[in-house]
Protein backbone atom coordinates (compact mmCIF):
# COMPACT_ATOMS: atom_id res chain seq x y z
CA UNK A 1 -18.14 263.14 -135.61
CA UNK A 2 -18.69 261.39 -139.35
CA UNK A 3 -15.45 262.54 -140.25
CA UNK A 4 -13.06 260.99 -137.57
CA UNK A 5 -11.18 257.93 -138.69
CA UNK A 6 -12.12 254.61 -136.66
CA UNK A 7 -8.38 254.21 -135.45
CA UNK A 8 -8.26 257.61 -133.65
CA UNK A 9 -11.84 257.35 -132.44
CA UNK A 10 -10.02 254.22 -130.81
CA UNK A 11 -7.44 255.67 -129.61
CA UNK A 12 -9.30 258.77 -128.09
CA UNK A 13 -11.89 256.44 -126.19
CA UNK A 14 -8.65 254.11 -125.00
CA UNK A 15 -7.16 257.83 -123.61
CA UNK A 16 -10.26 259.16 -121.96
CA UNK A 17 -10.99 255.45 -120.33
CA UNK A 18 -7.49 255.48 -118.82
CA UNK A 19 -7.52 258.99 -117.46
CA UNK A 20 -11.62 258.12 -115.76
CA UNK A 21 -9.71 255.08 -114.51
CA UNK A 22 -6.69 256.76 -113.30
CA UNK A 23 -8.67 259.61 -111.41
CA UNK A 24 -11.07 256.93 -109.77
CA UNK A 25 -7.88 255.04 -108.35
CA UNK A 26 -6.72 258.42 -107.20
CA UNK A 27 -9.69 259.27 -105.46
CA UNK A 28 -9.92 255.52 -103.55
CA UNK A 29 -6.46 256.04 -102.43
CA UNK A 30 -7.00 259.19 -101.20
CA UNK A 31 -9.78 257.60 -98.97
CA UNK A 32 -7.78 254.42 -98.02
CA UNK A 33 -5.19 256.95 -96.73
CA UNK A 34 -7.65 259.00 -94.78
CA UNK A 35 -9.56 256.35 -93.33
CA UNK A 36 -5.68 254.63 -91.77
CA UNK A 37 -4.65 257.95 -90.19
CA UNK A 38 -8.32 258.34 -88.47
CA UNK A 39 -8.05 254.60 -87.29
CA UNK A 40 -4.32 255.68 -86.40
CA UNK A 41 -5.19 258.48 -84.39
CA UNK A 42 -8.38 256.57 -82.67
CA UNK A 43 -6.13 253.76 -81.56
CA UNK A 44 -3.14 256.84 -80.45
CA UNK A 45 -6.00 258.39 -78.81
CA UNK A 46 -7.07 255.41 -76.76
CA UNK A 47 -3.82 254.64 -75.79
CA UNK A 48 -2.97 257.77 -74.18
CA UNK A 49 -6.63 257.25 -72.10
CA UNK A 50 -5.68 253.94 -70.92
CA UNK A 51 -2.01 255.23 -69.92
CA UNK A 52 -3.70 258.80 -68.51
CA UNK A 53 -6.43 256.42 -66.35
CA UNK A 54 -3.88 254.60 -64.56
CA UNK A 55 -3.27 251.50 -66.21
CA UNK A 56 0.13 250.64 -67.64
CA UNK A 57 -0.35 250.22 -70.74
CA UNK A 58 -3.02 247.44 -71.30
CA UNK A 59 -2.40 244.67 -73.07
CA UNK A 60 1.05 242.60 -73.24
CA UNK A 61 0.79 243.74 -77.15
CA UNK A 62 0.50 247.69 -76.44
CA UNK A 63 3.10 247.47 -73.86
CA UNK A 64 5.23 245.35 -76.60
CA UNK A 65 4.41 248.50 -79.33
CA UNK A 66 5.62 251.02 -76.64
CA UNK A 67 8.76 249.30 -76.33
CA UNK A 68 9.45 249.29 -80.04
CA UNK A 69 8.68 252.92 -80.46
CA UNK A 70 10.87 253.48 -76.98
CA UNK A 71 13.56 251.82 -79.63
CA UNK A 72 13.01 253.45 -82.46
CA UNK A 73 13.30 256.67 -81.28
CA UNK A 74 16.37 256.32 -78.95
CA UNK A 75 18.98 255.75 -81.98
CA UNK A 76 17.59 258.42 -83.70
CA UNK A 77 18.57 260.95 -80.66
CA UNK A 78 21.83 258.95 -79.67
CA UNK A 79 22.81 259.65 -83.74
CA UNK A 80 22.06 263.47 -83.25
CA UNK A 81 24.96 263.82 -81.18
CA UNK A 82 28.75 263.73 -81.58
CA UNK A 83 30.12 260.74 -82.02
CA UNK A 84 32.50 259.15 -79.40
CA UNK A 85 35.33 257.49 -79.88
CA UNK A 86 35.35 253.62 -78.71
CA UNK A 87 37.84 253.60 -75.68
CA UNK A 88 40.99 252.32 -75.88
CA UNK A 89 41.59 248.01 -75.66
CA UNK A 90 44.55 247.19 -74.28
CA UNK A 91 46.52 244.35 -76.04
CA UNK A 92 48.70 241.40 -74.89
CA UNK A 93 52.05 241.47 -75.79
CA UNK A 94 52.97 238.26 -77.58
CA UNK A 95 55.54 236.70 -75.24
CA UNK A 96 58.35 234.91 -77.43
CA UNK A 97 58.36 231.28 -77.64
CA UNK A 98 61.58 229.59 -77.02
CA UNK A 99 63.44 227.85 -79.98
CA UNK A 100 61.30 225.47 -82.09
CA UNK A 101 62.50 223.84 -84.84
CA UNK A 102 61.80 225.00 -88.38
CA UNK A 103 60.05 223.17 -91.24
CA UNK A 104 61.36 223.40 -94.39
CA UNK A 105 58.53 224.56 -96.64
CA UNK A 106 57.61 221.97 -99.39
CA UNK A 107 59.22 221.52 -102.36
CA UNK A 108 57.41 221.45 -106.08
CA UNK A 109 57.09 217.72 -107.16
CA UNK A 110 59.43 216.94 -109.46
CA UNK A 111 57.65 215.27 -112.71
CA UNK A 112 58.47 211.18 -112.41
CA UNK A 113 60.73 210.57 -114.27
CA UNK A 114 59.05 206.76 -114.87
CA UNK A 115 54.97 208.77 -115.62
CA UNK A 116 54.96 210.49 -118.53
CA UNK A 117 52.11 213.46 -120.19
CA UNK A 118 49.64 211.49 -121.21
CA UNK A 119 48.49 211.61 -124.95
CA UNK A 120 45.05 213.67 -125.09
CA UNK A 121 43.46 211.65 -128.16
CA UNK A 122 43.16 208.02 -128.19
CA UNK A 123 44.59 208.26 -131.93
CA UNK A 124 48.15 208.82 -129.69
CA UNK A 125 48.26 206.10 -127.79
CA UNK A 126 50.96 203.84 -128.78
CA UNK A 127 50.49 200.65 -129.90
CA UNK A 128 51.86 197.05 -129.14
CA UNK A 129 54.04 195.29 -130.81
CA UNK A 130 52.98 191.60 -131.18
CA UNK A 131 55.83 188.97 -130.16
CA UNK A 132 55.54 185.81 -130.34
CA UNK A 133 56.43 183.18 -126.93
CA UNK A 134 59.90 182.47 -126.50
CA UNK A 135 59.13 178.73 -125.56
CA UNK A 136 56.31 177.03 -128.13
CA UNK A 137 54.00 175.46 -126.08
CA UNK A 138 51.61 172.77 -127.01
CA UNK A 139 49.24 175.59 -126.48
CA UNK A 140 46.60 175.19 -129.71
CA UNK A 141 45.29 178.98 -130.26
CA UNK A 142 43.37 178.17 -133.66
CA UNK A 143 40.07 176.57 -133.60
CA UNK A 144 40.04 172.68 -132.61
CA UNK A 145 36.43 172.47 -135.31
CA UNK A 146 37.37 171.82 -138.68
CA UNK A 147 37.12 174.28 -141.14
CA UNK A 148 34.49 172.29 -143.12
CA UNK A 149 31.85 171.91 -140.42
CA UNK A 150 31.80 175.57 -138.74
CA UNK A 151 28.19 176.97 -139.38
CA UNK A 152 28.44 179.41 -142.60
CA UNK A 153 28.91 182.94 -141.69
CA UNK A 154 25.25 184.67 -142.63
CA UNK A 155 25.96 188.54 -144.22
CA UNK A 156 23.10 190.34 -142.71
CA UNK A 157 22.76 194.62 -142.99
CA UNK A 158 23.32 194.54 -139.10
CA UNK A 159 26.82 192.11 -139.66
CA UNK A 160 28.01 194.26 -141.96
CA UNK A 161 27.68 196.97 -140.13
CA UNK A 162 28.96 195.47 -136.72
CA UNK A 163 32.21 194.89 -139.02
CA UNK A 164 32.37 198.13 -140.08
CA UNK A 165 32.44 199.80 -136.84
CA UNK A 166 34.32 197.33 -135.45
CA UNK A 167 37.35 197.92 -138.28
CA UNK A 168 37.68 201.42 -136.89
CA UNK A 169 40.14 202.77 -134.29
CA UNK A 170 37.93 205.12 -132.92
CA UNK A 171 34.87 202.79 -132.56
CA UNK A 172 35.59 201.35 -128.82
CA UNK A 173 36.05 204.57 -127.27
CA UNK A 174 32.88 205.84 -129.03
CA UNK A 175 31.05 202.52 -128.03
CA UNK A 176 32.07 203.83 -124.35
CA UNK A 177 30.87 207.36 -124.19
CA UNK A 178 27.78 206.16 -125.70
CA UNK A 179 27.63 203.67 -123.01
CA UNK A 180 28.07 206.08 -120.41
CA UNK A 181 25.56 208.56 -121.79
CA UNK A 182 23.01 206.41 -123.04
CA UNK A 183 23.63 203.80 -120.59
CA UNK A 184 21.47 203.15 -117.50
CA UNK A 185 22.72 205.15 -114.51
CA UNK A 186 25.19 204.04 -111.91
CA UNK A 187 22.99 203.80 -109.34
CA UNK A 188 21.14 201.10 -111.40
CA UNK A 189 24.18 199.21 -111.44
C-alpha cells in the first residue's frame, strides 16, 4: 500500500465512491418502483371492489379516470384496423358571374423626373451658391457696435476648440448623431 502514488490512490477511492454511490441509487430506485406498482395495484384492486359491490364508480374523480382510460384505449383499437377512406364531399360548382369590368393591374412608378437619388454622404450634398439681392436695401447686416467697443474676444482651450470643430464640414452632422445618442430620450421631450 506504501508504494501507490497519492494521485492514483485518488483516483481509485474517487472510482470505488462512485460505483457504492451508483449501486445505492440503484437499489432506492428499485424500491421507489416497487412500492408505485403495489400502491398501483391496491388502488386497481379497490376499484374493481367498489365497481363489483354495486356502486358506479365512486367518486366524480374515479369515474373521471375511467373515462380517460375508456379514451385511451379506444384509438388504440380504432388504429388496429383498416383504414377508411373519408366519404366523398360534394362541391358547388362556381356559377359564372356576368361581365364585370377589368382593372388594369398597376403600373411600376416611374422615377420623378423633378426627385432625384439622394447623395448617401453628407460630403455630396451640393452646396449654395451665395448671391447677393437684386435690389440693395437699407437693410444693415454688419454690426451697428463699433468695432472699438465690442468686448475682446477671450482665447480659452474650450474656444479654440469650439472653432475647431466648428471649421469642419462634418462637425454638424456629428454634433447630431451625438445628440440623438447621447441625448435625453424622446419621450423626455
Amino acid at each position: 500500500m506504501g508504494n501507490i502514488p497519492p494521485p492514483l490512490l485518488i483516483f481509485i477511492v474517487i472510482v470505488v465512491l462512485s460505483a457504492i454511490i451508483g449501486g445505492l441509487a440503484q437499489v432506492l430506485r428499485n424500491q421507489q418502483q416497487t412500492e408505485q406498482t403495489k400502491a398501483a395495484n391496491a388502488r386497481a384492486a379497490s376499484r374493481d371492489a367498489a365497481n363489483q359491490s354495486g356502486r358506479s364508480g365512486g367518486s366524480d374523480i374515479d369515474r373521471f379516470l375511467e373515462e380517460i382510460d375508456k379514451l385511451r384505449k379506444k384509438p388504440a383499437a380504432d388504429m388496429s384496423g383498416p383504414a377508411a377512406p373519408p366519404p366523398p364531399v360534394a362541391r358547388k360548382v362556381a356559377t359564372p358571374v356576368a361581365d364585370v369590368p377589368t382593372v388594369e393591374p398597376r403600373r411600376p412608378r416611374v422615377a420623378d423626373p423633378i426627385r432625384t437619388a439622394s447623395p448617401t454622404r453628407v460630403e455630396d450634398l451640393p452646396v449654395a451658391p451665395v448671391v447677393a439681392p437684386a435690389n440693395k436695401s437699407p437693410i444693415v447686416t454688419k454690426s451697428v457696435v463699433p468695432p472699438s467697443n465690442r468686448a475682446p474676444l477671450v482665447q480659452t482651450e474650450f474656444g479654440k476648440q469650439l472653432m475647431a470643430l466648428l471649421a469642419k464640414r462634418q462637425s454638424v452632422p456629428m454634433a447630431v448623431v451625438l445628440h440623438e445618442v447621447l441625448g435625453p430620450p424622446k419621450c423626455r421631450h
